[in-house]
N, C-alpha and C. Protein backbone atom coordinates (compact mmCIF):
# COMPACT_ATOMS: atom_id res chain seq x y z
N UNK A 1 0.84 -1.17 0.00
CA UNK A 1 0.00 0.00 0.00
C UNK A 1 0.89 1.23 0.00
N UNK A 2 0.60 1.76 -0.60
CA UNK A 2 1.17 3.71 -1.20
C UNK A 2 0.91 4.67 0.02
N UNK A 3 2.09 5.16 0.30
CA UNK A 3 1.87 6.06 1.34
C UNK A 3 1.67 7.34 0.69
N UNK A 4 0.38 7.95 1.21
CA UNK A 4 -0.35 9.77 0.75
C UNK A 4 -0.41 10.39 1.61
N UNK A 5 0.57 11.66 1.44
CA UNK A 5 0.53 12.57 2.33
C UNK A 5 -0.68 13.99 1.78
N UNK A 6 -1.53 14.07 2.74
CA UNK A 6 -2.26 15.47 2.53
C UNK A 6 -0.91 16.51 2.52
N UNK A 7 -1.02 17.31 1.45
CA UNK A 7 -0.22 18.75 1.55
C UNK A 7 -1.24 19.72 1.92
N UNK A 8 -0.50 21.01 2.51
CA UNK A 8 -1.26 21.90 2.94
C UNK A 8 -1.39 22.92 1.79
N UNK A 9 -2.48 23.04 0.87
CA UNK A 9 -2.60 24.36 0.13
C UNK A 9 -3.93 24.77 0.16
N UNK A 10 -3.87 25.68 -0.82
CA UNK A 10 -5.26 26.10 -0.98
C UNK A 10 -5.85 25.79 -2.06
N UNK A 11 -7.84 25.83 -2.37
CA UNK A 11 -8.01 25.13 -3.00
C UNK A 11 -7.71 25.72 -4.67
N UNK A 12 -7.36 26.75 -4.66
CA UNK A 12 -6.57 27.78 -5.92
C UNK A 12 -5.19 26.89 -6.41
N UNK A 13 -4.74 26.91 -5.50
CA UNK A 13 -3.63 25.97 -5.39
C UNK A 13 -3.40 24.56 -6.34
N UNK A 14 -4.12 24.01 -5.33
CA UNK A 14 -4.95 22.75 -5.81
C UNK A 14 -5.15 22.34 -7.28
N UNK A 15 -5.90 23.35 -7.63
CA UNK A 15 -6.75 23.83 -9.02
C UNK A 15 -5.50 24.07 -10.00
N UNK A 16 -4.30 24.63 -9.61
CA UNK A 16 -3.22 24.98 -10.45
C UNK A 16 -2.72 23.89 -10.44
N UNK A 17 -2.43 23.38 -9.24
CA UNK A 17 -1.40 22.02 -9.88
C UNK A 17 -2.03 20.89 -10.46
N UNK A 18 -3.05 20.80 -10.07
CA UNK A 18 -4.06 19.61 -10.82
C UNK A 18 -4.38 19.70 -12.44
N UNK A 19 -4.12 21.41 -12.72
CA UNK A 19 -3.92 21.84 -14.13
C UNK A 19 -2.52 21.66 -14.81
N UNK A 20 -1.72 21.37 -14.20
CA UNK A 20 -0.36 21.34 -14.88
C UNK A 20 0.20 22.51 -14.47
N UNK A 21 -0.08 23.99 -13.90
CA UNK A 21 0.51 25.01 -14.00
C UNK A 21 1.22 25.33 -12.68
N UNK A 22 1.91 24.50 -12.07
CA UNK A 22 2.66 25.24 -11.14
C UNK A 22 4.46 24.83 -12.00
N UNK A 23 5.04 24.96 -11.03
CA UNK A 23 6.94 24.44 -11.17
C UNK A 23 6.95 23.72 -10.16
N UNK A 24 7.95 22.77 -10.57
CA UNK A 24 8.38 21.33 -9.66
C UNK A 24 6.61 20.32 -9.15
N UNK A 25 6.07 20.12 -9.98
CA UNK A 25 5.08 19.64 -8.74
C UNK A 25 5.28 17.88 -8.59
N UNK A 26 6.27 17.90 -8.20
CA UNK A 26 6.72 16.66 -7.77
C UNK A 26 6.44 16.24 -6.62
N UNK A 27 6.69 14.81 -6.19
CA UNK A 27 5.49 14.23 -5.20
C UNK A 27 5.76 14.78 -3.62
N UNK A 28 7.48 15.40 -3.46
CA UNK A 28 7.60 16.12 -2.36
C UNK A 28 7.78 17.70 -2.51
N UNK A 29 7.33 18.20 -3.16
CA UNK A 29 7.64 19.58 -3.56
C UNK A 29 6.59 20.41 -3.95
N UNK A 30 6.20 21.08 -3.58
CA UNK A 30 4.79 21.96 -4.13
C UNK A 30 5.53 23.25 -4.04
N UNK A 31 4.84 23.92 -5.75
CA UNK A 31 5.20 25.53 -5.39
C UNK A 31 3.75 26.07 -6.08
N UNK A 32 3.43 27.37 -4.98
CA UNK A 32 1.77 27.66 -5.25
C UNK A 32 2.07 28.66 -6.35
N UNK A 33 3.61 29.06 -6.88
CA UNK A 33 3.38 30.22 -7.65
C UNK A 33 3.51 29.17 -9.19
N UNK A 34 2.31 30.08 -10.37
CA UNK A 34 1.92 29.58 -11.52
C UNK A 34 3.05 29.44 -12.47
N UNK A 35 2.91 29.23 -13.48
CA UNK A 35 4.43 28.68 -14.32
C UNK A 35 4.16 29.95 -15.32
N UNK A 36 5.00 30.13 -16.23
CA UNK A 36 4.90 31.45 -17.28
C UNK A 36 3.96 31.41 -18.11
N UNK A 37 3.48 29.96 -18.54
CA UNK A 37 2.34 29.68 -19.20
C UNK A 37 1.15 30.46 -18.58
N UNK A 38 1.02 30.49 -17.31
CA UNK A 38 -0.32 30.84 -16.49
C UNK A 38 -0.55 32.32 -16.81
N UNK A 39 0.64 33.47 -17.39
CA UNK A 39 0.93 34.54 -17.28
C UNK A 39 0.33 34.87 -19.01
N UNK A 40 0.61 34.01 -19.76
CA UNK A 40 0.09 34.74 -20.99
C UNK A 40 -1.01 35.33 -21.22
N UNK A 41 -0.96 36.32 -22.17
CA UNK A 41 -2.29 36.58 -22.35
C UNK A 41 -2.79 37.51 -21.45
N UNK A 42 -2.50 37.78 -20.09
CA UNK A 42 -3.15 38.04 -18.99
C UNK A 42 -2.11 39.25 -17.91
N UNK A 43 -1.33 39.78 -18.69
CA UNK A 43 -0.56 40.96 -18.02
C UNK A 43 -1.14 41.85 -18.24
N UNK A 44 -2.44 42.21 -18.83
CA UNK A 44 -3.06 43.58 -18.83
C UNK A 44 -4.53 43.66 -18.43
N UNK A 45 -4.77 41.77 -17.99
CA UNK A 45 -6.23 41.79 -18.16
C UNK A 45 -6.87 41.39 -18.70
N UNK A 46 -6.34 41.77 -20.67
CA UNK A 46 -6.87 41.09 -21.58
C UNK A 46 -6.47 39.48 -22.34
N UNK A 47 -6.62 39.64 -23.27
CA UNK A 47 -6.65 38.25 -24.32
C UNK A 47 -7.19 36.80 -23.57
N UNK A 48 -7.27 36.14 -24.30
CA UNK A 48 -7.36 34.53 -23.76
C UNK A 48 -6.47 34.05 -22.92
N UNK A 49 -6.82 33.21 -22.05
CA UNK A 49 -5.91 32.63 -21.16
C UNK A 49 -6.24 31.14 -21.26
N UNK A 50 -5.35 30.46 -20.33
CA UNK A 50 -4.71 29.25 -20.34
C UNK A 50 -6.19 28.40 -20.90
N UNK A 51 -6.98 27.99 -20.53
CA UNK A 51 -7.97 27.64 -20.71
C UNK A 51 -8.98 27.43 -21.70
N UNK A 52 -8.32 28.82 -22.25
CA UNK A 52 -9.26 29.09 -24.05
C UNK A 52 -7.78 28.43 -25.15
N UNK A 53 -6.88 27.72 -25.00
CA UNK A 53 -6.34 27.48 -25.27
C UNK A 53 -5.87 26.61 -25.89
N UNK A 54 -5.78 25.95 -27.37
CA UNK A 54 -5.23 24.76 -27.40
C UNK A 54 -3.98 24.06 -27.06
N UNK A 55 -3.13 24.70 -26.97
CA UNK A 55 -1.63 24.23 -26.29
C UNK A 55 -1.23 25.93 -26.30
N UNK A 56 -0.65 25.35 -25.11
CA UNK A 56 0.80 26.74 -24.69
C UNK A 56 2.27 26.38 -24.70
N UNK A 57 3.41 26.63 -24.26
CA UNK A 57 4.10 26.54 -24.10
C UNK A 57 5.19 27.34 -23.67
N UNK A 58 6.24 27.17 -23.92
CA UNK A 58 7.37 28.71 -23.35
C UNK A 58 8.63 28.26 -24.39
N UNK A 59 8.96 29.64 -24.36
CA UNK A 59 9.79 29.80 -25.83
C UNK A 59 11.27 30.49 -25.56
N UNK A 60 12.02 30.23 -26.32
CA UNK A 60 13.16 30.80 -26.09
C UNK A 60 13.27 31.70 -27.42
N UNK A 61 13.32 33.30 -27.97
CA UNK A 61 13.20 33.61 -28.96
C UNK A 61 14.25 35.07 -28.78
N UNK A 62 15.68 35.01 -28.97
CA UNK A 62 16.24 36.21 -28.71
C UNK A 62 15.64 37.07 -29.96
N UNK A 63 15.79 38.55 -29.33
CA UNK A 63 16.66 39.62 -29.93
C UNK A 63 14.76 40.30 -30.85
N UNK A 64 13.84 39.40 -30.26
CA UNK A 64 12.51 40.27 -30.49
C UNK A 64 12.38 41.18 -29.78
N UNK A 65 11.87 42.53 -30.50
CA UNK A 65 11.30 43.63 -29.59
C UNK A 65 10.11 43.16 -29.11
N UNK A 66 9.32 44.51 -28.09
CA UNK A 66 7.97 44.53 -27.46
C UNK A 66 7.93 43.24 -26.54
N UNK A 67 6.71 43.35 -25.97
CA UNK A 67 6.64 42.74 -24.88
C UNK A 67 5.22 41.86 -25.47
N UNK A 68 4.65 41.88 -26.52
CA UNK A 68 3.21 41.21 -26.96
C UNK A 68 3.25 40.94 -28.66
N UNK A 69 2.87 39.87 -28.98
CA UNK A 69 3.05 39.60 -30.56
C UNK A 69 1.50 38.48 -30.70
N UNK A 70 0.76 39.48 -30.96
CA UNK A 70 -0.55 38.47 -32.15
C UNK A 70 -0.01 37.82 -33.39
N UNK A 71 -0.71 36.76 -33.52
CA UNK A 71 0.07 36.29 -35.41
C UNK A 71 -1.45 35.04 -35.06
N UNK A 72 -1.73 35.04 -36.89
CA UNK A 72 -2.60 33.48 -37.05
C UNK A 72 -1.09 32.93 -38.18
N UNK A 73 -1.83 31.36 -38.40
CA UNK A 73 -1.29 30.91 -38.86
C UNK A 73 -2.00 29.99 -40.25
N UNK A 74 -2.07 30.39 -41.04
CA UNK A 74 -3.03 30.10 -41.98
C UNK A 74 -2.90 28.43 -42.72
N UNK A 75 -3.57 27.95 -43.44
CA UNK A 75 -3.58 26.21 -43.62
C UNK A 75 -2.26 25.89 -44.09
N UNK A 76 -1.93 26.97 -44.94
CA UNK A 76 -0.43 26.45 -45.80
C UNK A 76 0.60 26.87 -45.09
N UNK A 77 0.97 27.78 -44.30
CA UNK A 77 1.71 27.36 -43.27
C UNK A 77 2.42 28.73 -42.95
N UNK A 78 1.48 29.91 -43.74
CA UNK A 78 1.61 31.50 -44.19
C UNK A 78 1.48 32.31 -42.79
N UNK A 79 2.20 33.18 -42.32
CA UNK A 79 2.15 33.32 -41.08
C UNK A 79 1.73 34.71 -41.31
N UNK A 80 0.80 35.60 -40.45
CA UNK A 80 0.18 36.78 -40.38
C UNK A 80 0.21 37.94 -39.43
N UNK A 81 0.62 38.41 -39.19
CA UNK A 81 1.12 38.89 -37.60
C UNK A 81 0.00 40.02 -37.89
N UNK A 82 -0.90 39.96 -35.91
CA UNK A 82 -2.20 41.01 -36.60
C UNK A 82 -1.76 41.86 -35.83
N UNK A 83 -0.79 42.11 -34.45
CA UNK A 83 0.06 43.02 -33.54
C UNK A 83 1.10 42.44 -33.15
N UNK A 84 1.85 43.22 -32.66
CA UNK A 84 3.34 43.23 -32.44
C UNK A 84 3.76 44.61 -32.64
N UNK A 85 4.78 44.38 -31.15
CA UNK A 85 5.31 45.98 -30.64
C UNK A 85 6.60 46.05 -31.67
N UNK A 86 7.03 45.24 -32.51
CA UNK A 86 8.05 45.64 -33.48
C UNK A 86 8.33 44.48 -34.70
N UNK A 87 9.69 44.41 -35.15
CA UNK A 87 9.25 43.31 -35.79
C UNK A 87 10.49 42.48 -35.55
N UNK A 88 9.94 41.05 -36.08
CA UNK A 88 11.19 39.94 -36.20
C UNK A 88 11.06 38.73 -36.48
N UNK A 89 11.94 37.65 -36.45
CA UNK A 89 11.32 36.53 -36.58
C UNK A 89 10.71 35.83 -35.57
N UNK A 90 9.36 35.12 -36.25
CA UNK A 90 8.48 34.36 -35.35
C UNK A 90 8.66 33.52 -35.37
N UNK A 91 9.49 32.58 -36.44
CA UNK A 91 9.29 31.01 -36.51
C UNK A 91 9.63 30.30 -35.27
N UNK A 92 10.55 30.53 -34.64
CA UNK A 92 10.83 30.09 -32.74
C UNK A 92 9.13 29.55 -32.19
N UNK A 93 8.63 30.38 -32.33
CA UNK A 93 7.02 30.38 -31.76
C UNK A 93 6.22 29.58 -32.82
N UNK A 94 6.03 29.57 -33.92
CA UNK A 94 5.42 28.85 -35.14
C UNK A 94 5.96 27.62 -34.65
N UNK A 95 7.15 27.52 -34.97
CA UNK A 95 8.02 25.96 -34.61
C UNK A 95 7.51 25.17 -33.57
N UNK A 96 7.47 25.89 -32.20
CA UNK A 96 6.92 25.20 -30.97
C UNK A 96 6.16 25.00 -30.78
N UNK A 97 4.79 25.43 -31.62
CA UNK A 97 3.80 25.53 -31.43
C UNK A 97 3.13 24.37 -32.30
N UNK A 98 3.45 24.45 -33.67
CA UNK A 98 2.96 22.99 -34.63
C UNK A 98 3.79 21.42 -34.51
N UNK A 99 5.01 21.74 -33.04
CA UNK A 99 4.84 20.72 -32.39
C UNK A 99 3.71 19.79 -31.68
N UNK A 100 2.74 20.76 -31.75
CA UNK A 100 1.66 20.70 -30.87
C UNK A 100 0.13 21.01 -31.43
N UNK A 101 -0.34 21.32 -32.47
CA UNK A 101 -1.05 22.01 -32.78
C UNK A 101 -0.66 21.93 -34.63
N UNK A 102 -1.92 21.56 -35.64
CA UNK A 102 -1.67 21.81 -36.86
C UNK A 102 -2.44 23.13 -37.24
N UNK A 103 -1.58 24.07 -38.28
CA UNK A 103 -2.23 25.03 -38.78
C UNK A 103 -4.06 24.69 -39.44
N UNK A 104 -4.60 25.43 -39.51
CA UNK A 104 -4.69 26.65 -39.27
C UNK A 104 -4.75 27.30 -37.59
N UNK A 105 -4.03 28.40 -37.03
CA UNK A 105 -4.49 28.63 -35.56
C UNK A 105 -4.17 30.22 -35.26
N UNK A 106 -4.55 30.66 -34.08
CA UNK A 106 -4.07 31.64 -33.43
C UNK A 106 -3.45 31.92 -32.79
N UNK A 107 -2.29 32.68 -32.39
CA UNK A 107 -1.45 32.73 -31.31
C UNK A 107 -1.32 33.96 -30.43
N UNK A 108 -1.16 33.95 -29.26
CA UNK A 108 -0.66 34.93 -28.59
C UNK A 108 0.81 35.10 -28.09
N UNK A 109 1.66 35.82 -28.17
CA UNK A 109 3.06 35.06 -27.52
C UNK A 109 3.20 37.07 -26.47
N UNK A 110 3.59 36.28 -25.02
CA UNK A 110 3.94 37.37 -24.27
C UNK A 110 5.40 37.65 -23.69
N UNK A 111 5.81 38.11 -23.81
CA UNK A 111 7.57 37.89 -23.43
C UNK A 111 7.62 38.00 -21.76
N UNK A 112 8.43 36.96 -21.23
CA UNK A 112 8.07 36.73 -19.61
C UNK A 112 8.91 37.60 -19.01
N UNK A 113 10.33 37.12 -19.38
CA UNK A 113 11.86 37.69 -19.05
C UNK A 113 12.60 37.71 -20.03
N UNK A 114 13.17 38.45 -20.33
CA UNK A 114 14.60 38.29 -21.45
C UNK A 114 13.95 37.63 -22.55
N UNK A 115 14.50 36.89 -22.89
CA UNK A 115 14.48 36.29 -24.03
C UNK A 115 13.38 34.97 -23.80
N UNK A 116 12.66 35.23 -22.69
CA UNK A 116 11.60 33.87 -22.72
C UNK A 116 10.10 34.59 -22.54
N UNK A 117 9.14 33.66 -23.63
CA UNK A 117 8.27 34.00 -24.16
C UNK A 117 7.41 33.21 -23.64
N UNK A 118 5.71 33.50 -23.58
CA UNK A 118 4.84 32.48 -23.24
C UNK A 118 4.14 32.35 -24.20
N UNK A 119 3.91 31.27 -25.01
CA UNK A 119 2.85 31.08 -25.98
C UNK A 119 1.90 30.20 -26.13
N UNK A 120 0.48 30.98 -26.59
CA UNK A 120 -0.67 29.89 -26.18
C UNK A 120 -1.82 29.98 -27.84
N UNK A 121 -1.96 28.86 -28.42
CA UNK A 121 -2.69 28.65 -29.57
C UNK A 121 -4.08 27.97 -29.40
N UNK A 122 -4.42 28.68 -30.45
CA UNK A 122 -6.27 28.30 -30.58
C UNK A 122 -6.48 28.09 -31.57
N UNK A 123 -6.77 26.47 -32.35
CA UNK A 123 -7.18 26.23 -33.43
C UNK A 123 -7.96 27.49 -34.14
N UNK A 124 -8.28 27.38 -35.66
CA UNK A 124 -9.59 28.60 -36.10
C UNK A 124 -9.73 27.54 -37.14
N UNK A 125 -10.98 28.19 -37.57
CA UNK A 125 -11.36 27.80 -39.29
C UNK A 125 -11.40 28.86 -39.61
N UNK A 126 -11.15 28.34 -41.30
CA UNK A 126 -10.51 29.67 -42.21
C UNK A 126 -11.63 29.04 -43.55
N UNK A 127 -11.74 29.73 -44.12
CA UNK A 127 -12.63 29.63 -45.49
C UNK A 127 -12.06 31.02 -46.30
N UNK A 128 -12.23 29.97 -47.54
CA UNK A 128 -11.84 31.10 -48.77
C UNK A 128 -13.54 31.89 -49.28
N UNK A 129 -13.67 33.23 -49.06
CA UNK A 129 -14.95 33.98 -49.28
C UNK A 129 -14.48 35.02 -50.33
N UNK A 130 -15.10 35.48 -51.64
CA UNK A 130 -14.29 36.32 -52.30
C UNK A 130 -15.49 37.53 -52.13
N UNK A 131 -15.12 38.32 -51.13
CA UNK A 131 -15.68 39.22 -50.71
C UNK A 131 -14.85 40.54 -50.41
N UNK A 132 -14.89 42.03 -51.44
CA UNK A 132 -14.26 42.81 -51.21
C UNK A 132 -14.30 43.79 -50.45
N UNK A 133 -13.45 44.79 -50.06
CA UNK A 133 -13.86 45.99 -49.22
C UNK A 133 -14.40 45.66 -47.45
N UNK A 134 -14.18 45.01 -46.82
CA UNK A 134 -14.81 44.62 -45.71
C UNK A 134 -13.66 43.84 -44.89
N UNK A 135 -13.52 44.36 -43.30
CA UNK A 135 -13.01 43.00 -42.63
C UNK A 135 -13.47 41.89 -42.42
N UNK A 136 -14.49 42.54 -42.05
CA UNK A 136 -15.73 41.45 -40.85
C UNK A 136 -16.81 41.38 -41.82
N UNK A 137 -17.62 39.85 -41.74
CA UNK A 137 -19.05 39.72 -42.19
C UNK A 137 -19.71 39.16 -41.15
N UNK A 138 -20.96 39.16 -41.19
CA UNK A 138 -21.51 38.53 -40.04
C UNK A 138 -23.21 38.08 -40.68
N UNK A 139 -23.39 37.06 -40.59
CA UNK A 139 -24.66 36.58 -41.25
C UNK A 139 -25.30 35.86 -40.02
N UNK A 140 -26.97 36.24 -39.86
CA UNK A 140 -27.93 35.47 -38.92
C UNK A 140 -28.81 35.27 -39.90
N UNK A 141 -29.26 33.90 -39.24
CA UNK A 141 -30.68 33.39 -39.64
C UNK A 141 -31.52 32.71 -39.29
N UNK A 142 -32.80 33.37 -38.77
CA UNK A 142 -33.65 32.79 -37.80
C UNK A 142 -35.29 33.08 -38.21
N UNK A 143 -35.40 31.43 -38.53
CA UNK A 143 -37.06 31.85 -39.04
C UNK A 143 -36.87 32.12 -40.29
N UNK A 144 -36.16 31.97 -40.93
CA UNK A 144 -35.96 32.57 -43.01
C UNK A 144 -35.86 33.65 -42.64
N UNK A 145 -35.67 34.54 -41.77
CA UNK A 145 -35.23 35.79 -41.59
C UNK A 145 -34.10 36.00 -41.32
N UNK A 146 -32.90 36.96 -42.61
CA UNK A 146 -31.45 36.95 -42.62
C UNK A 146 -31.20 38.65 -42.22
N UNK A 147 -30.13 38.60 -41.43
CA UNK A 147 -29.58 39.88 -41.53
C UNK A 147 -28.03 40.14 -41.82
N UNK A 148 -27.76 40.50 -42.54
CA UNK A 148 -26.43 40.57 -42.95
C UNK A 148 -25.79 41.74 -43.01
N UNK A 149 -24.45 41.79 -41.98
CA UNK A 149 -23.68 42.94 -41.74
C UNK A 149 -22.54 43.22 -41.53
N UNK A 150 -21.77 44.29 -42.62
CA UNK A 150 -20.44 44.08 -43.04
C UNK A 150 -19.61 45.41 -42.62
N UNK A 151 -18.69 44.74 -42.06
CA UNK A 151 -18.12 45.94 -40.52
C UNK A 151 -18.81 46.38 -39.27
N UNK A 152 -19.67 45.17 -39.21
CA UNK A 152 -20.91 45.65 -38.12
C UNK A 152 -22.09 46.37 -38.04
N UNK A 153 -21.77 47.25 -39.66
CA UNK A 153 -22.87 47.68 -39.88
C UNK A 153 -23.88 47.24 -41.03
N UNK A 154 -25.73 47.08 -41.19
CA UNK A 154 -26.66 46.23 -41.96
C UNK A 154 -25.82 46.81 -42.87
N UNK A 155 -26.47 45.73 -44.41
CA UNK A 155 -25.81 45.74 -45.30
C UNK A 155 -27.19 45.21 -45.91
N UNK A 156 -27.25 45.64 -47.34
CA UNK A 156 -28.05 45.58 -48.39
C UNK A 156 -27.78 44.52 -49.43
N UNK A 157 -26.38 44.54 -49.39
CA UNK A 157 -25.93 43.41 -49.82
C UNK A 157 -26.00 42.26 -49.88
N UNK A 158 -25.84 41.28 -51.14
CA UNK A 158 -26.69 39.88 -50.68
C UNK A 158 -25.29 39.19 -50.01
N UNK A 159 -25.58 38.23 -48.73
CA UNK A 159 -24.35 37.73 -48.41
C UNK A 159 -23.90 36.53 -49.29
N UNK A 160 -22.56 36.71 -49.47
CA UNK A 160 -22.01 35.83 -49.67
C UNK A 160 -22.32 34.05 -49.76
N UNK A 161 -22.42 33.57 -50.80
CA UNK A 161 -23.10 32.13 -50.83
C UNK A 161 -22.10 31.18 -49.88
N UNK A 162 -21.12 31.64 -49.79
CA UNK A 162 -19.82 30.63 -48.75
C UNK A 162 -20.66 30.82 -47.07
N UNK A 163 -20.71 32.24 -47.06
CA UNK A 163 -21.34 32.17 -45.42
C UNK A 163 -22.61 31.49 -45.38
N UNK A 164 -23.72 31.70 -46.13
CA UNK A 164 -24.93 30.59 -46.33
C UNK A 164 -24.89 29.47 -46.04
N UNK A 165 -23.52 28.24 -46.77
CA UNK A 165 -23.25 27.01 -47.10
C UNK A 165 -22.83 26.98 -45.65
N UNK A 166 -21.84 27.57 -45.06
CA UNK A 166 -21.43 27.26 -44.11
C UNK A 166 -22.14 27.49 -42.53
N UNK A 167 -23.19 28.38 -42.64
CA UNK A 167 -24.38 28.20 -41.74
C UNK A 167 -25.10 27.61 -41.66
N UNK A 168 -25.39 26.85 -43.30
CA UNK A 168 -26.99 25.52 -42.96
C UNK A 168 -25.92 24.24 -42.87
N UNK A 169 -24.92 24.36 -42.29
CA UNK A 169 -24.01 22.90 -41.80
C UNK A 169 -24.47 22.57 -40.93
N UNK A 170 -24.95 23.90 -39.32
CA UNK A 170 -25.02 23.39 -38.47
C UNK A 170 -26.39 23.57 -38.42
N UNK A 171 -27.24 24.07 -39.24
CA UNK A 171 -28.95 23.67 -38.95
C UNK A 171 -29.75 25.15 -39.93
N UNK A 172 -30.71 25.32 -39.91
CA UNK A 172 -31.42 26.21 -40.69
C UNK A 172 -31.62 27.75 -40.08
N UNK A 173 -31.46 27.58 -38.55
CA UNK A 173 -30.95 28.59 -38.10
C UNK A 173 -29.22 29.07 -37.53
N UNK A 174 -29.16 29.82 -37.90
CA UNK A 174 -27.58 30.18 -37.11
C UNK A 174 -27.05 31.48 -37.05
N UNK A 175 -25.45 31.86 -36.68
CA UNK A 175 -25.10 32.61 -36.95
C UNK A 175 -23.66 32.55 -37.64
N UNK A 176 -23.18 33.18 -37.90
CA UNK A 176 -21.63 33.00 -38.99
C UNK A 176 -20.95 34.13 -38.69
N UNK A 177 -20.07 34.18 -38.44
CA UNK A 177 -19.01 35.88 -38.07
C UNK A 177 -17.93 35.18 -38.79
N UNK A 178 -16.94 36.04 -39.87
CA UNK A 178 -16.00 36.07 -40.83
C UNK A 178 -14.93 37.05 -40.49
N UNK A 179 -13.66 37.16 -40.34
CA UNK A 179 -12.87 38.11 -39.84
C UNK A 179 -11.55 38.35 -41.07
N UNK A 180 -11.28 38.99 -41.83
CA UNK A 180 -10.25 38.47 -42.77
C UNK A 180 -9.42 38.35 -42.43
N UNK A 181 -8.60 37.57 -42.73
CA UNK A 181 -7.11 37.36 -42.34
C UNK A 181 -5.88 37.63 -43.54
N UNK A 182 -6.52 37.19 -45.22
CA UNK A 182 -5.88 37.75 -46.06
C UNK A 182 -6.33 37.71 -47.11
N UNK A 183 -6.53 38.18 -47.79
CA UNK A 183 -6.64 38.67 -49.88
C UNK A 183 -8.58 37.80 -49.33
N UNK A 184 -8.40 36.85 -49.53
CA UNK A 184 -9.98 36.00 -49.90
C UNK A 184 -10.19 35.01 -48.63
N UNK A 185 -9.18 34.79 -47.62
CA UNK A 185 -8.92 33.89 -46.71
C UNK A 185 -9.50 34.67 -45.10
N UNK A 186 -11.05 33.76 -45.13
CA UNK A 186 -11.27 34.67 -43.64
C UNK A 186 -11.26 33.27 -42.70
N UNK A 187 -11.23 33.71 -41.29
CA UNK A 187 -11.38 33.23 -40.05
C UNK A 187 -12.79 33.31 -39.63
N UNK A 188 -13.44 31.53 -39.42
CA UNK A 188 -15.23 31.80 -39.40
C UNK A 188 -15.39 31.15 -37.96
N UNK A 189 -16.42 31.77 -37.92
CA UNK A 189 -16.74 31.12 -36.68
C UNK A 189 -18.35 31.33 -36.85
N UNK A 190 -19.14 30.05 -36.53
CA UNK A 190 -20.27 29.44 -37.01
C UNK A 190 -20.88 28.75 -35.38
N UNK A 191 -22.15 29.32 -35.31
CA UNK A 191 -23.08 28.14 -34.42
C UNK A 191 -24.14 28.76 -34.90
N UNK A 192 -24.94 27.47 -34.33
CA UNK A 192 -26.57 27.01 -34.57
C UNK A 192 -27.22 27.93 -33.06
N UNK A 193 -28.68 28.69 -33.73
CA UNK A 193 -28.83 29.59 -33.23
C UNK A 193 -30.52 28.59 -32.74
């Protein structure tokens, strides 16, 4: 029989190491502070964190400026950077990341210390829509009643037959939001309404 020792933490605690996110959590060693992973995303408040996440990781990437770098990563393997406090190479972060994760995705990468980075990816779907002049589309439909609106604002315009096809996938009602990412290549995101 296995000897179990109760450790003393809290149930925050608990919750972190049972997630993977502390350092050392080996069977005599507990540390309650979170790992760099826990930090992405989340030095200002904003973006996704650990959770909305498909894999994270931590990066070693000298000689990048800024302290924050957005990028997707499109099917063929085309990399997009949508912010970043300067510029440089990303592949360090691309690399570590489709260790783990196949394109198409999103990334956040936050720089911890020096030259170490935290990075955390979120699958996307991408569809080719040949739709000009516009970032965003956004199509509802509920009841045979469509509203369609491009930059957020109604639109007169007939939508796009790609956003249609790709809303009666998940049923006769829904909604569809399109974000571009490049030339004809948007980022969709689709549920049944």
């Amino acid at each position: 029989m296995g000897l179990f020792r109760k450790r003393n933490e809290t149930y925050n605690e608990r919750m972190l190491r049972e997630a993977g996110l502390v350092l050392n959590p080996g069977p005599e060693t507990f540390s309650p502070e979170p790992t760099l992973l826990a930090k992405v995303g989340l030095p200002d408040g904003s973006g996704v964190g650990p959770s909305d996440w498909d894999t994270s990781t931590v990066v070693t990437a000298a000689g990048l400026p800024g302290s924050r770098i957005e990028f997707a990563v499109l099917p063929d393997g085309d990399l997009i950077v949508d912010d970043e406090d300067g510029a440089g190479d990303l592949t360090p972060f691309a690399d570590a990341i489709e260790e783990r994760v196949t394109p198409p995705y999103r990334a956040t990468a936050v720089r911890q210390d020096g030259d170490i980075w935290g990075v955390g990816a979120k699958r996307i779907d991408v569809a080719r829509i040949p739709f000009a002049g516009a970032d965003s589309l956004e199509l509802s439909r509920k009841d045979s009643w469509d509203d369609f609106r491009v930059d957020g604002e109604p639109s007169d315009a007939k939508a796009p037959p790609e956003l249609v096809l790709l809303g009666t996938q998940v049923g006769s009602d829904f909604f569809v939001k399109a974000e571009r990412l490049d030339g004809d290549l948007w980022e969709v995101r689709v549920s049944a309404l």
